[in-house]
Every structure is written in C-alpha cells, then in structure tokens.
C-alpha atoms as a PDB file:
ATOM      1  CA  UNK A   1      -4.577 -26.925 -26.022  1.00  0.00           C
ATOM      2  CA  UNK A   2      -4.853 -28.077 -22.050  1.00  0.00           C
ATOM      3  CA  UNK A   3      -5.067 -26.122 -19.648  1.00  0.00           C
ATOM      4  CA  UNK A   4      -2.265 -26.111 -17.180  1.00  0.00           C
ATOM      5  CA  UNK A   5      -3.304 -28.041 -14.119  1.00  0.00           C
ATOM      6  CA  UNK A   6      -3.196 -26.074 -10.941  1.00  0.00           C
ATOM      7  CA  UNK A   7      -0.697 -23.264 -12.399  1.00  0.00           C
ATOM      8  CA  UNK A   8      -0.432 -21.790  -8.746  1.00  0.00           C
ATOM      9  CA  UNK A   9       1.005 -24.661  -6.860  1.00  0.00           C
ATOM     10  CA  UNK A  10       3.456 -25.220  -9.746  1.00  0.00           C
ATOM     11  CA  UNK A  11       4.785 -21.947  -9.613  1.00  0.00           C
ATOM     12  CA  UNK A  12       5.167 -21.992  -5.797  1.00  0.00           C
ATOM     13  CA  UNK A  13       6.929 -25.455  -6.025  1.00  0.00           C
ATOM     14  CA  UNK A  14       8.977 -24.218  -9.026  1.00  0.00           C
ATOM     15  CA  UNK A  15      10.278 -21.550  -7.054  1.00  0.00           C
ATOM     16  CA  UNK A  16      11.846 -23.972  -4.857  1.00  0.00           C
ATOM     17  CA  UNK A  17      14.375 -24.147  -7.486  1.00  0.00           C
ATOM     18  CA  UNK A  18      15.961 -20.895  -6.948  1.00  0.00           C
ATOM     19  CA  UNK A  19      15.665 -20.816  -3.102  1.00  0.00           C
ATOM     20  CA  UNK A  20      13.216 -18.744  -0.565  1.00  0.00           C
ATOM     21  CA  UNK A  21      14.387 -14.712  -1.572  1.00  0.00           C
ATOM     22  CA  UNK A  22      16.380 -12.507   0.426  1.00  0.00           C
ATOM     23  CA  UNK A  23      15.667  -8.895  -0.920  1.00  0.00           C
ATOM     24  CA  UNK A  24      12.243  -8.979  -2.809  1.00  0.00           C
ATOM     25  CA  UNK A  25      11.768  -5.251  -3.732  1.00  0.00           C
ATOM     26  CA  UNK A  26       8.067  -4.330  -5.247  1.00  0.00           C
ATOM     27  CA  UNK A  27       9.026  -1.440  -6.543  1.00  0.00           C
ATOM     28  CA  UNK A  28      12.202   0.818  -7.002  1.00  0.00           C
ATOM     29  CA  UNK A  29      13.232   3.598  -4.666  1.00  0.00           C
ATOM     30  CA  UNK A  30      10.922   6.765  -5.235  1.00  0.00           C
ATOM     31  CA  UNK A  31       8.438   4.532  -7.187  1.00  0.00           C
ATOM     32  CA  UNK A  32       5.216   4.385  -5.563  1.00  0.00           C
ATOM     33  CA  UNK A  33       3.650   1.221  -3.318  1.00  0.00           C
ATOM     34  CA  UNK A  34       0.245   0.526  -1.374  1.00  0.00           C
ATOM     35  CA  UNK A  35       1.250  -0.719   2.696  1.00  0.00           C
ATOM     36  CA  UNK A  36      -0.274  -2.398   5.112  1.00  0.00           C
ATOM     37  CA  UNK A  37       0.965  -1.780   8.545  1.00  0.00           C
ATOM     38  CA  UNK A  38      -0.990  -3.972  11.455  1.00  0.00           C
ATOM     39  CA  UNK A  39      -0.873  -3.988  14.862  1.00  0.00           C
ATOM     40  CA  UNK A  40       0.081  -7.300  16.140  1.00  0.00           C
ATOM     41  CA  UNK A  41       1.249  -8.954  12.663  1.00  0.00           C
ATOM     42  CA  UNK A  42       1.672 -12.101  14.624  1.00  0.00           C
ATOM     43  CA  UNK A  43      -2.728 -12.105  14.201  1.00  0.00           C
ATOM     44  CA  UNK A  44      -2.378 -12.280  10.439  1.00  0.00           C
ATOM     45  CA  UNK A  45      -3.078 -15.737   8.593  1.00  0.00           C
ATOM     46  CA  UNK A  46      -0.115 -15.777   6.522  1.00  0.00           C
ATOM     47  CA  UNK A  47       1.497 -18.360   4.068  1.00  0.00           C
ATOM     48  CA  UNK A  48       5.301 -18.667   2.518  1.00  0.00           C
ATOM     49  CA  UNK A  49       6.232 -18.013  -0.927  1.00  0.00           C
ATOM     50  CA  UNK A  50       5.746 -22.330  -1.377  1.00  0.00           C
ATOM     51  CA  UNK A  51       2.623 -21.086   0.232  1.00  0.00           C
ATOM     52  CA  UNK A  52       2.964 -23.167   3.711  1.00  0.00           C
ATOM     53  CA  UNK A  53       1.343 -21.927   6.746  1.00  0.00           C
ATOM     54  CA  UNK A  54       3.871 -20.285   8.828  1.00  0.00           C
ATOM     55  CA  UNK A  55       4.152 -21.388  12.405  1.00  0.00           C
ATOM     56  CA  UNK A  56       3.612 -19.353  15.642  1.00  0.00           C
ATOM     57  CA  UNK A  57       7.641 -18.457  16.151  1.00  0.00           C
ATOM     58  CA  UNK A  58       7.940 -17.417  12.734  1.00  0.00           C
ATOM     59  CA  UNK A  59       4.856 -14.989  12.570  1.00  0.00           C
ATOM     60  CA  UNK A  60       5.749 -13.607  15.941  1.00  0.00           C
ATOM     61  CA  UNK A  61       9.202 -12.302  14.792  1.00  0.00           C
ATOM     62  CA  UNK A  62       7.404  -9.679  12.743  1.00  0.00           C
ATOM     63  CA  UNK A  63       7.463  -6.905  15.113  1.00  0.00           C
ATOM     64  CA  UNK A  64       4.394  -4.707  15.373  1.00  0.00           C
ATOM     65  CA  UNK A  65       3.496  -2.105  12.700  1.00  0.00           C
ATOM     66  CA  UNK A  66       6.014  -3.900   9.786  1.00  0.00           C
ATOM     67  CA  UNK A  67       5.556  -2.792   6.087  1.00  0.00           C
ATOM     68  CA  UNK A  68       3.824  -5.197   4.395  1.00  0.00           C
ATOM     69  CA  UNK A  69       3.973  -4.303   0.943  1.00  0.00           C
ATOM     70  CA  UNK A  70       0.799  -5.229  -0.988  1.00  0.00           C
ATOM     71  CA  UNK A  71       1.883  -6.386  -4.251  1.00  0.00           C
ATOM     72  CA  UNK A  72      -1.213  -7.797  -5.185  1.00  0.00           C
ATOM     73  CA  UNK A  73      -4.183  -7.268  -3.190  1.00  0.00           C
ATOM     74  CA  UNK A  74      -6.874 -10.151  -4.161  1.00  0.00           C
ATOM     75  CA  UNK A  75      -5.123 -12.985  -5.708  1.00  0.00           C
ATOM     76  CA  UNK A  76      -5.736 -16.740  -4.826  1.00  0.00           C
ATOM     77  CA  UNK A  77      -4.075 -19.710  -3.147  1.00  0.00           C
ATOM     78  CA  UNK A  78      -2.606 -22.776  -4.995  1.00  0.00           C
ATOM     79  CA  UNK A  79      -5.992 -24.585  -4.264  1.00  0.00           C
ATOM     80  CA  UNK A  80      -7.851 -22.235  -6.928  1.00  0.00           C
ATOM     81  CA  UNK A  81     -10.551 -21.129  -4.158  1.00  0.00           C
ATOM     82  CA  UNK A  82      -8.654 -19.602  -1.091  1.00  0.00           C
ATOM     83  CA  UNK A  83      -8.460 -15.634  -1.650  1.00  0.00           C
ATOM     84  CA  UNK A  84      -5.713 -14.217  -0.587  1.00  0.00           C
ATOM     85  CA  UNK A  85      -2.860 -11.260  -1.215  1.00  0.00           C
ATOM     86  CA  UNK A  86       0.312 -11.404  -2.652  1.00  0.00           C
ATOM     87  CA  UNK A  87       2.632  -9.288   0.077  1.00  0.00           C
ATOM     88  CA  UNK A  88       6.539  -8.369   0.593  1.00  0.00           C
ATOM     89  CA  UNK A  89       7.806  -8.051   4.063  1.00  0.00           C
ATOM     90  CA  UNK A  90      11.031  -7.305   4.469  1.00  0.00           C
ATOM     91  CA  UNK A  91      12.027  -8.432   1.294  1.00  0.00           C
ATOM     92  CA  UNK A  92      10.735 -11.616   1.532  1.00  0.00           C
ATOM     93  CA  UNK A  93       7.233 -12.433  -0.273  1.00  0.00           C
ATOM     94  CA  UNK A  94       4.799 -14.525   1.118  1.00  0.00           C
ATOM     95  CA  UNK A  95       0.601 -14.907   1.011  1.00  0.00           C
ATOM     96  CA  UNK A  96      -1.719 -13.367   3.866  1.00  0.00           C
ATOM     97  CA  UNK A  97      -5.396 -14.985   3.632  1.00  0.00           C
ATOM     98  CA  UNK A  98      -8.061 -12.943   3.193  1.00  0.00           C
ATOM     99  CA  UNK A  99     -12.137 -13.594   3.759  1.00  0.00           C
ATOM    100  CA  UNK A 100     -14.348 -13.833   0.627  1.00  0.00           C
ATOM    101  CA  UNK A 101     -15.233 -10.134   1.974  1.00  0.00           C
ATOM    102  CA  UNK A 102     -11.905  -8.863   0.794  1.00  0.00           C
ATOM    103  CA  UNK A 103     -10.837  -8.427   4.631  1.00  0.00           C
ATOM    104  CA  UNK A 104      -7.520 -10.157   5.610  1.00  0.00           C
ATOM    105  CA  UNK A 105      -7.989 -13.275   7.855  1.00  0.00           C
ATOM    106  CA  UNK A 106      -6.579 -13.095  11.070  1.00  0.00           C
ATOM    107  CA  UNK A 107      -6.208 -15.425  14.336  1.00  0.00           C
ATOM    108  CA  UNK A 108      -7.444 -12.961  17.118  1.00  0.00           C
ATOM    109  CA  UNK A 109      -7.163  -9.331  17.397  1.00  0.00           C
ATOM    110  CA  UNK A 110      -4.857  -7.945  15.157  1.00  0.00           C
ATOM    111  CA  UNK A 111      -4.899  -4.196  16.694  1.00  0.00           C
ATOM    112  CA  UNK A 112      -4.709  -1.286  14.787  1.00  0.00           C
ATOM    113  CA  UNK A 113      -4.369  -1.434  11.218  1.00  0.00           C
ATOM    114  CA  UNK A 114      -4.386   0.418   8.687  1.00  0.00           C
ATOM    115  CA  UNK A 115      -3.431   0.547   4.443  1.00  0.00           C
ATOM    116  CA  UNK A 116      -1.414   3.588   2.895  1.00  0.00           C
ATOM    117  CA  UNK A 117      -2.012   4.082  -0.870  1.00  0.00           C
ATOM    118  CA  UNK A 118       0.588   5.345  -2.771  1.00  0.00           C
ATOM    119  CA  UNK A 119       3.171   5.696  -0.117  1.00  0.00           C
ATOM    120  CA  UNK A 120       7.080   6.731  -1.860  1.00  0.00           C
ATOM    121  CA  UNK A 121       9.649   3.907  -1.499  1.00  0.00           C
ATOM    122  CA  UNK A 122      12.780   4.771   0.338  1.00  0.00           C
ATOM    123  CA  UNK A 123      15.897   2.731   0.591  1.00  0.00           C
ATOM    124  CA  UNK A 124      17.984   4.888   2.651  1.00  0.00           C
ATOM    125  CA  UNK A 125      19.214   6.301   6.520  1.00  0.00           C
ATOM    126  CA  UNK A 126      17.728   9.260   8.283  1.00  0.00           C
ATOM    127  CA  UNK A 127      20.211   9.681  10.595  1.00  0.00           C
ATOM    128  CA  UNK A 128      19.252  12.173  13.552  1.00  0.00           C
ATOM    129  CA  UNK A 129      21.531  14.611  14.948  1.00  0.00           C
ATOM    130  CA  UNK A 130      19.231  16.294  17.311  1.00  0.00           C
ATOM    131  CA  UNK A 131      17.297  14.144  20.260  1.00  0.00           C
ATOM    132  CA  UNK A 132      15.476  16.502  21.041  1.00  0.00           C
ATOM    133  CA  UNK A 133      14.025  17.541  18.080  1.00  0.00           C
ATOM    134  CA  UNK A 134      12.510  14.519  16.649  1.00  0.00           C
ATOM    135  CA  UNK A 135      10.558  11.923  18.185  1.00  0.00           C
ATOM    136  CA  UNK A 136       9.428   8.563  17.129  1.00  0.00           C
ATOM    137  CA  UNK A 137       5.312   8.281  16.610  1.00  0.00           C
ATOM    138  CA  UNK A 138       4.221   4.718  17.490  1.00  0.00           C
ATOM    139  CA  UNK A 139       1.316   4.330  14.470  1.00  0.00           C
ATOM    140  CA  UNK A 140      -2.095   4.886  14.956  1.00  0.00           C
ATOM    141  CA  UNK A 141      -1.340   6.006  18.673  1.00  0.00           C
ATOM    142  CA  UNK A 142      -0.439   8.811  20.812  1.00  0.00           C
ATOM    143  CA  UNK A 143       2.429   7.223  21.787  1.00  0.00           C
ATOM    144  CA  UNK A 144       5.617   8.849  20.935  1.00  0.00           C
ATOM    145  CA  UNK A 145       9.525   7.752  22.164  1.00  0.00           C
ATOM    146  CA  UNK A 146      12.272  10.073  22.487  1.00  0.00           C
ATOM    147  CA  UNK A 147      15.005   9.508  20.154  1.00  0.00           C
ATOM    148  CA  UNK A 148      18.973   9.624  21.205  1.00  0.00           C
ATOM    149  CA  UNK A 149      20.951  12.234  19.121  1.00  0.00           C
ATOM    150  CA  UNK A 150      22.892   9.901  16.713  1.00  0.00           C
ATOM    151  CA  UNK A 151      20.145   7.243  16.295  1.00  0.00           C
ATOM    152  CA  UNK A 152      19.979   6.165  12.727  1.00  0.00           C
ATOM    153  CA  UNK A 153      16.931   5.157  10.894  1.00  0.00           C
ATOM    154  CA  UNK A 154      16.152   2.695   8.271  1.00  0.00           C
ATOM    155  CA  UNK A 155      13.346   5.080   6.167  1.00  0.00           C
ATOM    156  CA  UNK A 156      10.911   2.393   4.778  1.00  0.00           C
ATOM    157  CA  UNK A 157       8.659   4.702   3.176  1.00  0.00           C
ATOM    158  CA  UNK A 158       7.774   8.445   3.041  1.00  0.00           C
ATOM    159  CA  UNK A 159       4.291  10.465   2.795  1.00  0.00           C
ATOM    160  CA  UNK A 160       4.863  14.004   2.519  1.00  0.00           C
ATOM    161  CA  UNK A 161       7.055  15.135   4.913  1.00  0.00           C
ATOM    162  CA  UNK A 162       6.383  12.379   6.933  1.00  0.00           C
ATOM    163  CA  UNK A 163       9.199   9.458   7.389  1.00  0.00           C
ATOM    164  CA  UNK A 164       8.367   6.116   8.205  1.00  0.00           C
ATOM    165  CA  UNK A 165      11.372   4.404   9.368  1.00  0.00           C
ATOM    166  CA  UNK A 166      12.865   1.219  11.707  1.00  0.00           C
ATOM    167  CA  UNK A 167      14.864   2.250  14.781  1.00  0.00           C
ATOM    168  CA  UNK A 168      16.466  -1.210  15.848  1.00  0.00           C
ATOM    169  CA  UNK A 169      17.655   0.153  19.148  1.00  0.00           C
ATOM    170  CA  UNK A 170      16.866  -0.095  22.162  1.00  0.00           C
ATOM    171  CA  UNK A 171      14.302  -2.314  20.405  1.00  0.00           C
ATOM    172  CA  UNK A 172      13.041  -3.141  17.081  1.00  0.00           C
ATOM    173  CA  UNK A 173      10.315  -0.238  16.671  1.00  0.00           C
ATOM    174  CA  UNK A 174       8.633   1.017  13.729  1.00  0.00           C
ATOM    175  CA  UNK A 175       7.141   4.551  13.427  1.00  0.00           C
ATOM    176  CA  UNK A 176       7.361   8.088  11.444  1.00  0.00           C
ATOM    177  CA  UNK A 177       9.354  10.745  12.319  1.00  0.00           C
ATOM    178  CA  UNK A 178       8.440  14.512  11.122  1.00  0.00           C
ATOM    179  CA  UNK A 179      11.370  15.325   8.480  1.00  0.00           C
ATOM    180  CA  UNK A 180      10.863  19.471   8.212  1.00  0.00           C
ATOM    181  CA  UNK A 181      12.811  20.557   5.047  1.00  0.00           C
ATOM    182  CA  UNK A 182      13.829  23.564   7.033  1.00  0.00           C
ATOM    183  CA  UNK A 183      15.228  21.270   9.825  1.00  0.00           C
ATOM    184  CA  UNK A 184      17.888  19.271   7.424  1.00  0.00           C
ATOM    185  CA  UNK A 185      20.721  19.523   7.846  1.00  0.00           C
ATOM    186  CA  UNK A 186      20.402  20.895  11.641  1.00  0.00           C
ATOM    187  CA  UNK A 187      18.127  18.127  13.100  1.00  0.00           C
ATOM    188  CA  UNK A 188      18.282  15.274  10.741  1.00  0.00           C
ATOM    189  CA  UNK A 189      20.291  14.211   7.504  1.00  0.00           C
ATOM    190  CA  UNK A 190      19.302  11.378   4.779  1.00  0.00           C
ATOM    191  CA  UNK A 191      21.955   9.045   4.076  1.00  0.00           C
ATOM    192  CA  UNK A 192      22.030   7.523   0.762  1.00  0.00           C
ATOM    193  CA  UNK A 193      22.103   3.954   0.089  1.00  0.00           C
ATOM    194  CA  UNK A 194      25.317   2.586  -1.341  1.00  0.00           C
ATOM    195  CA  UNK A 195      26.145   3.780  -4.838  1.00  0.00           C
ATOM    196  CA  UNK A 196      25.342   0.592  -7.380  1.00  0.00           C
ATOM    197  CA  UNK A 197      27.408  -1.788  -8.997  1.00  0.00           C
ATOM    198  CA  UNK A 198      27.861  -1.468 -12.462  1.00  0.00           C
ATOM    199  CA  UNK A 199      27.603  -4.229 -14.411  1.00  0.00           C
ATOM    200  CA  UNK A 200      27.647  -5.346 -18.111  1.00  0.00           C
ATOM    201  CA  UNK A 201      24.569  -5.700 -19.657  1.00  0.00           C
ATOM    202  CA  UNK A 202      25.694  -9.661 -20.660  1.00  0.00           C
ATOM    203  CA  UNK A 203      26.444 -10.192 -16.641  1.00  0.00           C
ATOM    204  CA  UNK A 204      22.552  -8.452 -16.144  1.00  0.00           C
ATOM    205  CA  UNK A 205      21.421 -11.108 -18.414  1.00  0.00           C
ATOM    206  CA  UNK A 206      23.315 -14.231 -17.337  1.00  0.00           C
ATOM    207  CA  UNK A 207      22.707 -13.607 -13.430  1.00  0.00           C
ATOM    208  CA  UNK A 208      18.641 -13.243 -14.728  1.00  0.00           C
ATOM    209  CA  UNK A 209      18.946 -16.484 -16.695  1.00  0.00           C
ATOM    210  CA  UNK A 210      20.886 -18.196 -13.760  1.00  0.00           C
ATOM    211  CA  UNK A 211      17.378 -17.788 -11.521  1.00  0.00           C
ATOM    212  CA  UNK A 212      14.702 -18.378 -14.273  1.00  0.00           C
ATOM    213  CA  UNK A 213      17.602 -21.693 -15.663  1.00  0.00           C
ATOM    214  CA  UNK A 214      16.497 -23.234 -12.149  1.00  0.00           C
ATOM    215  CA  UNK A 215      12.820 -22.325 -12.120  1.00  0.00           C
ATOM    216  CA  UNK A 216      12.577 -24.216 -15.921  1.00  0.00           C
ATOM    217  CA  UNK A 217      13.987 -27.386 -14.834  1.00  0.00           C
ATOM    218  CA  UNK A 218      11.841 -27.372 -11.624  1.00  0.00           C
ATOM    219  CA  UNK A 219       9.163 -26.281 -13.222  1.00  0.00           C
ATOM    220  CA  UNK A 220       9.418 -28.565 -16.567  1.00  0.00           C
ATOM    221  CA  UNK A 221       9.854 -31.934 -14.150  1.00  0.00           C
ATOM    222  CA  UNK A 222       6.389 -30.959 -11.725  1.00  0.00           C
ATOM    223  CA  UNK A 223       4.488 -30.125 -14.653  1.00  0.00           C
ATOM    224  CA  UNK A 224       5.338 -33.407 -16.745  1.00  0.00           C
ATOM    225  CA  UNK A 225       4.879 -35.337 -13.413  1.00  0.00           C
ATOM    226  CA  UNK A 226       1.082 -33.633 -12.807  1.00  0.00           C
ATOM    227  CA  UNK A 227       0.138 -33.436 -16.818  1.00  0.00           C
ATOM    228  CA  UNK A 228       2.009 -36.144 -18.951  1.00  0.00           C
ATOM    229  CA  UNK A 229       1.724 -35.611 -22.068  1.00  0.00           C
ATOM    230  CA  UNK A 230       1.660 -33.873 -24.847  1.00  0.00           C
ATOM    231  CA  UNK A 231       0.778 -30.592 -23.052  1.00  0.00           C
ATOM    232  CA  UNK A 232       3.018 -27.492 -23.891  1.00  0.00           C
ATOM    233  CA  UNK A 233       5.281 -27.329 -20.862  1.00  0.00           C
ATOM    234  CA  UNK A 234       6.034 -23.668 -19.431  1.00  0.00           C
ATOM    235  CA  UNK A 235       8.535 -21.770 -19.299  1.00  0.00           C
ATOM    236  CA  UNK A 236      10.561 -18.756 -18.752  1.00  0.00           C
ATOM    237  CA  UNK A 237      12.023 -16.922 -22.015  1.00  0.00           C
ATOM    238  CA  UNK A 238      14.440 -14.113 -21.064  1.00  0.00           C
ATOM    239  CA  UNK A 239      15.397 -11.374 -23.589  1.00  0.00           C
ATOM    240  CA  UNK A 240      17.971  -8.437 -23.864  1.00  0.00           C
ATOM    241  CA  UNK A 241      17.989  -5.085 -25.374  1.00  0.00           C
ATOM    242  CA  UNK A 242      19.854  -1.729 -25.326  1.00  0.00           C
ATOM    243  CA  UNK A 243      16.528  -0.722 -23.238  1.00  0.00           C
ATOM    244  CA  UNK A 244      15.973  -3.533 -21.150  1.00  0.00           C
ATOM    245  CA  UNK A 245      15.775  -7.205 -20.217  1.00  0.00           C
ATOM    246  CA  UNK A 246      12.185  -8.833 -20.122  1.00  0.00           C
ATOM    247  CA  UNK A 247      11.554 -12.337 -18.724  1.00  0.00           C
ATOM    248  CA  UNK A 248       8.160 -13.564 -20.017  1.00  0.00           C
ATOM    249  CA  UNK A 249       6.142 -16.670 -19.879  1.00  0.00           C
ATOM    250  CA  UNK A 250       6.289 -18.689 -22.941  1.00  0.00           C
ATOM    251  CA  UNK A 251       3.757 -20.248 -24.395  1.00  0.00           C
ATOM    252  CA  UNK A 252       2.078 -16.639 -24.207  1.00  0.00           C
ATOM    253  CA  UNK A 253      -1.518 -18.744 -24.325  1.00  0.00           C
ATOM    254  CA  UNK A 254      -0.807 -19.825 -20.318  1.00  0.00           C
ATOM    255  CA  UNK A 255       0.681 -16.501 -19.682  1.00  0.00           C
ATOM    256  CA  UNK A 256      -2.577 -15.551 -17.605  1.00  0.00           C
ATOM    257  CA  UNK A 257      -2.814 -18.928 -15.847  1.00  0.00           C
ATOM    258  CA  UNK A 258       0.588 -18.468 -14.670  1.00  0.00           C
ATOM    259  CA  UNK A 259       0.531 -14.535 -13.629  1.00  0.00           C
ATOM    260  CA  UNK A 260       1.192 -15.920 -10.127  1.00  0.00           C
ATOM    261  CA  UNK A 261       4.155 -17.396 -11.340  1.00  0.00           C
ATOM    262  CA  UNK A 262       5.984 -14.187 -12.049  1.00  0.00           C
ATOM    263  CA  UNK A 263       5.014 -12.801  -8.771  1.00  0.00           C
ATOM    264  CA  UNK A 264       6.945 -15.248  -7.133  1.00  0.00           C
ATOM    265  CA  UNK A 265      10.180 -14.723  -9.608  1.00  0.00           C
ATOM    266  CA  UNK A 266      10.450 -11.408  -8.522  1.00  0.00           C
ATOM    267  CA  UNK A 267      12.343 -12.010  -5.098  1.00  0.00           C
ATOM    268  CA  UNK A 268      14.948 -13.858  -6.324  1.00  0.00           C
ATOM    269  CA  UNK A 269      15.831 -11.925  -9.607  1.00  0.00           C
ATOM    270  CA  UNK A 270      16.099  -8.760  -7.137  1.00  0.00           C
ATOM    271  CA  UNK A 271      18.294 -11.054  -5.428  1.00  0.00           C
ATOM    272  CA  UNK A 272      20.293 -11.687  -8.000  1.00  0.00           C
ATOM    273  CA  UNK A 273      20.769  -8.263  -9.218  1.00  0.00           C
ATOM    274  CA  UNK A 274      21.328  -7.141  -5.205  1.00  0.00           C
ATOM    275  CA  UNK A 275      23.783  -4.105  -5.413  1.00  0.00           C
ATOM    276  CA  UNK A 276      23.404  -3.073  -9.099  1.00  0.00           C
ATOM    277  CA  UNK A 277      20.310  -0.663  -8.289  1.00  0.00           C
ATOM    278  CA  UNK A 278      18.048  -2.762 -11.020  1.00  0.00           C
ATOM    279  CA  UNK A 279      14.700  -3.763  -9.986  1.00  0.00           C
ATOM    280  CA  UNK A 280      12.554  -5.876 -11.738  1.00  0.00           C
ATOM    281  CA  UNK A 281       8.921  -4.810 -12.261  1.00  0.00           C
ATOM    282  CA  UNK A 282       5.861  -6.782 -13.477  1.00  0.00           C
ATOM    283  CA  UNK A 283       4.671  -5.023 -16.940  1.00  0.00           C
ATOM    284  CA  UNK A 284       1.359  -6.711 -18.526  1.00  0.00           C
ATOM    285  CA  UNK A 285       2.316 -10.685 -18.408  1.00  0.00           C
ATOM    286  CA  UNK A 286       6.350 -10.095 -18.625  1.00  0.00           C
ATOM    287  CA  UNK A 287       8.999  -9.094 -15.872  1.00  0.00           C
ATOM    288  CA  UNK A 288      10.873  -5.782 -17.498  1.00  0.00           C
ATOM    289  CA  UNK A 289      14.153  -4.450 -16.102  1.00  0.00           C
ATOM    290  CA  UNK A 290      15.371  -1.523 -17.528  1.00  0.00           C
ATOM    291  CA  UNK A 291      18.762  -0.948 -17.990  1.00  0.00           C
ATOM    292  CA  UNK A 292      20.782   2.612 -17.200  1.00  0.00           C
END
C-alpha cells in the first residue's frame, strides 16, 4: 500500500470544504482541558486551521490573557518538519509554532505566560450582584479592577474556587474572580447556559454526515490530484448506535497518518451540532459522540 502523500496539508485543505469553524469545543462542559493563557497573544507565531500565517490585525484582536485551549501540545505542520500545537481559541482552532525545544515560537516578548493543567470547562454566566465584593484579578499580576454590581461574566474555565471568566465591558478583559461557596447567592450567581435542543438521533447523524459529505469530496479530488492512482483514497465513515455516533477514518491502515485530520473535523461537527449540548471528542483514531 502507499503511503498517503503529505496527509497534513490534505486534511487542512480538505477542511476547506466545510468552512473555517465557529464553535470548536475541546472538550464538554465540566470535562477537563490543559490552557495556555499569554500575555500579549499578538507575540505568538500562529497559523489557521488551512494552516496560513495569520497577519498582524488578525493576531492583535486576541486580547491579552485569552484561553488557548491546548488540544494537542506537540504535533507538526503540513510540511512534515515544523513542530507545532494544535490549539482552540475561542472556538476557533488554529496552529501556534513551537521551537524544536518544545517552547512556543513567538515574535517579541510575549509577557507573562503561563499553562494550567487540568483546568474544568465552563460554558456558563457568573453574574455579580455585589461590586464590592468581587474584583477582577488581571493574571499573573497584582493588578485587580473593581467590578460594577450587575456585571456579567462569561466563566471560561474554573480551578477550585477560582473563576476564570471574560468581562467585555468597559473593555474586553480576561481574569479570575474568587467564587466563595458561602458567598452564592449573596455576591454572585452562575447562570446556566441555554437548555439543549433535542434532537433525533437520525437528525444527529445526518447534520454529522452533512460536514464529513463535504470533507470526502474535497478530500477525494486533492488526494487523486497529488497521488493518481491506484492509491486507497481516504475517507470519513460515520456510524450510529443507541450509544453513540463515531466518525472514523477509513482505510483504518492511514488512520495514524491522518490523526491531524480529525483534529481539524472537530470545529465544524461542534458546529453543526451547536445548541444540542453534544460534543464530539477524539477517542483512539475515531471522533465519538455520545448520545443522551
């Protein structure tokens, strides 16, 4: 059998097929997730899911201390040689370079950063309904900012008690706010995120098909353009049960070429299923979704 000629590029390009993602989740709520929160994000060498450099504006609209959400830590880039990490931010998944040291690259001084392990994934509002009570610490700083009674809070993640959230007013901060158990209720609330949609399990499996339907024929034209042939061409198999819906890589032989690939389906399936409270997770070499 051949191998599959540069199985990274072709699974960036044959994402192309089901558009750039607009809510990538890495994990469900309360499941657990490794962070990276830097400085001056702006600093960081970072790539788009098609894995093109992203220019100056776009990399300075991440505001400073943004969850990145490490979904893979040392992967590598399309060319087979450049190491790099598989990340989410806001919902969107790109690459962020990293030196053959394991250190992510950066274009001048990033500032503070740091990586939480096994941080608690949140997906709701802390709303605060007592200023004076609970202030906003700026990460890895003294710095703290007074918080208006009322302010709501998108909570990102939580360790222990701890809450880090996004205030987007009077600007777009990030920081954790101190949630004391004994303080609920009096000084601050958590809002639930909307109750999900609930679908049939055919609907689950036709709006999964409708994203990996797109990646096939994207994928099956690049890969008979770069390897004509008689090469098994890849491609995504997606099965349902009572339990759950797996998308997997068939042939299984180029499963572990292609690893990358399902990496980069993950965005758009959570798209897809936005508002049902499914979340797809990568499970050995296959995408599993389990089913209420």
């Amino acid at each position: 059998m051949r191998r599959a000629p540069w199985p990274a590029t072709i699974a960036a390009l044959a994402s192309l097929a089901v558009c750039a993602p607009a809510v990538a989740a890495p994990g469900s709520p309360g499941g657990a997730a490794d962070i990276l929160i830097v400085e001056r994000p702006r600093a960081l060498v970072l790539f788009d899911m098609y894995q093109q450099r992203l220019g100056e504006r776009e990399a300075s609209a991440f505001p400073p201390f943004v969850p990145i959400t490490l979904l893979r830590e040392h992967d590598v880039m399309g060319d087979g040689f450049t190491p790099c990490a598989a990340v989410a931010i806001g919902g969107t998944a790109y690459y962020l370079q990293e030196e053959k040291s394991g250190t992510f690259s950066t274009m001048g001084p990033a500032g503070a950063t740091a990586v939480l392990r096994g941080v608690t994934l949140c997906e709701d509002t802390v709303v605060l309904l007592h200023g004076e009570a609970l202030r906003l610490r700026i990460p890895l700083s003294k710095e703290e900012i007074r918080l208006a009674p009322g302010t709501r809070a998108f909570r990102a993640f939580a360790s222990k008690r701890e809450a880090f959230v996004r205030v987007a007013s009077p600007a777009d901060r990030f920081g954790w706010v101190d949630l004391l158990p004994g303080a609920r209720g009096t000084d601050w609330r958590i809002e639930p995120a909307a109750l999900p949609v609930r679908l049939a399990d055919a609907e689950i499996l036709r709006r999964v098909r409708s994203v990996t339907d797109g990646a096939n024929l994207t994928l099956a034209r690049i890969y008979r353009s770069l390897s004509p042939g008689s090469a098994p061409v890849p491609s995504f198999r997606v099965t349902g049960s009572a339990r759950e819906i797996v998308c997997e890589l068939v042939p299984a032989a180029l499963a572990r070429e292609f690893s990358g690939s399902l990496i980069a389906l993950v965005p758009p399936i959570e798209r897809a299923l936005g508002g049902t409270g499914l979340h797809p997770a990568i499970a050995g070499s296959a995408i599993h979704i389990p089913l209420p």
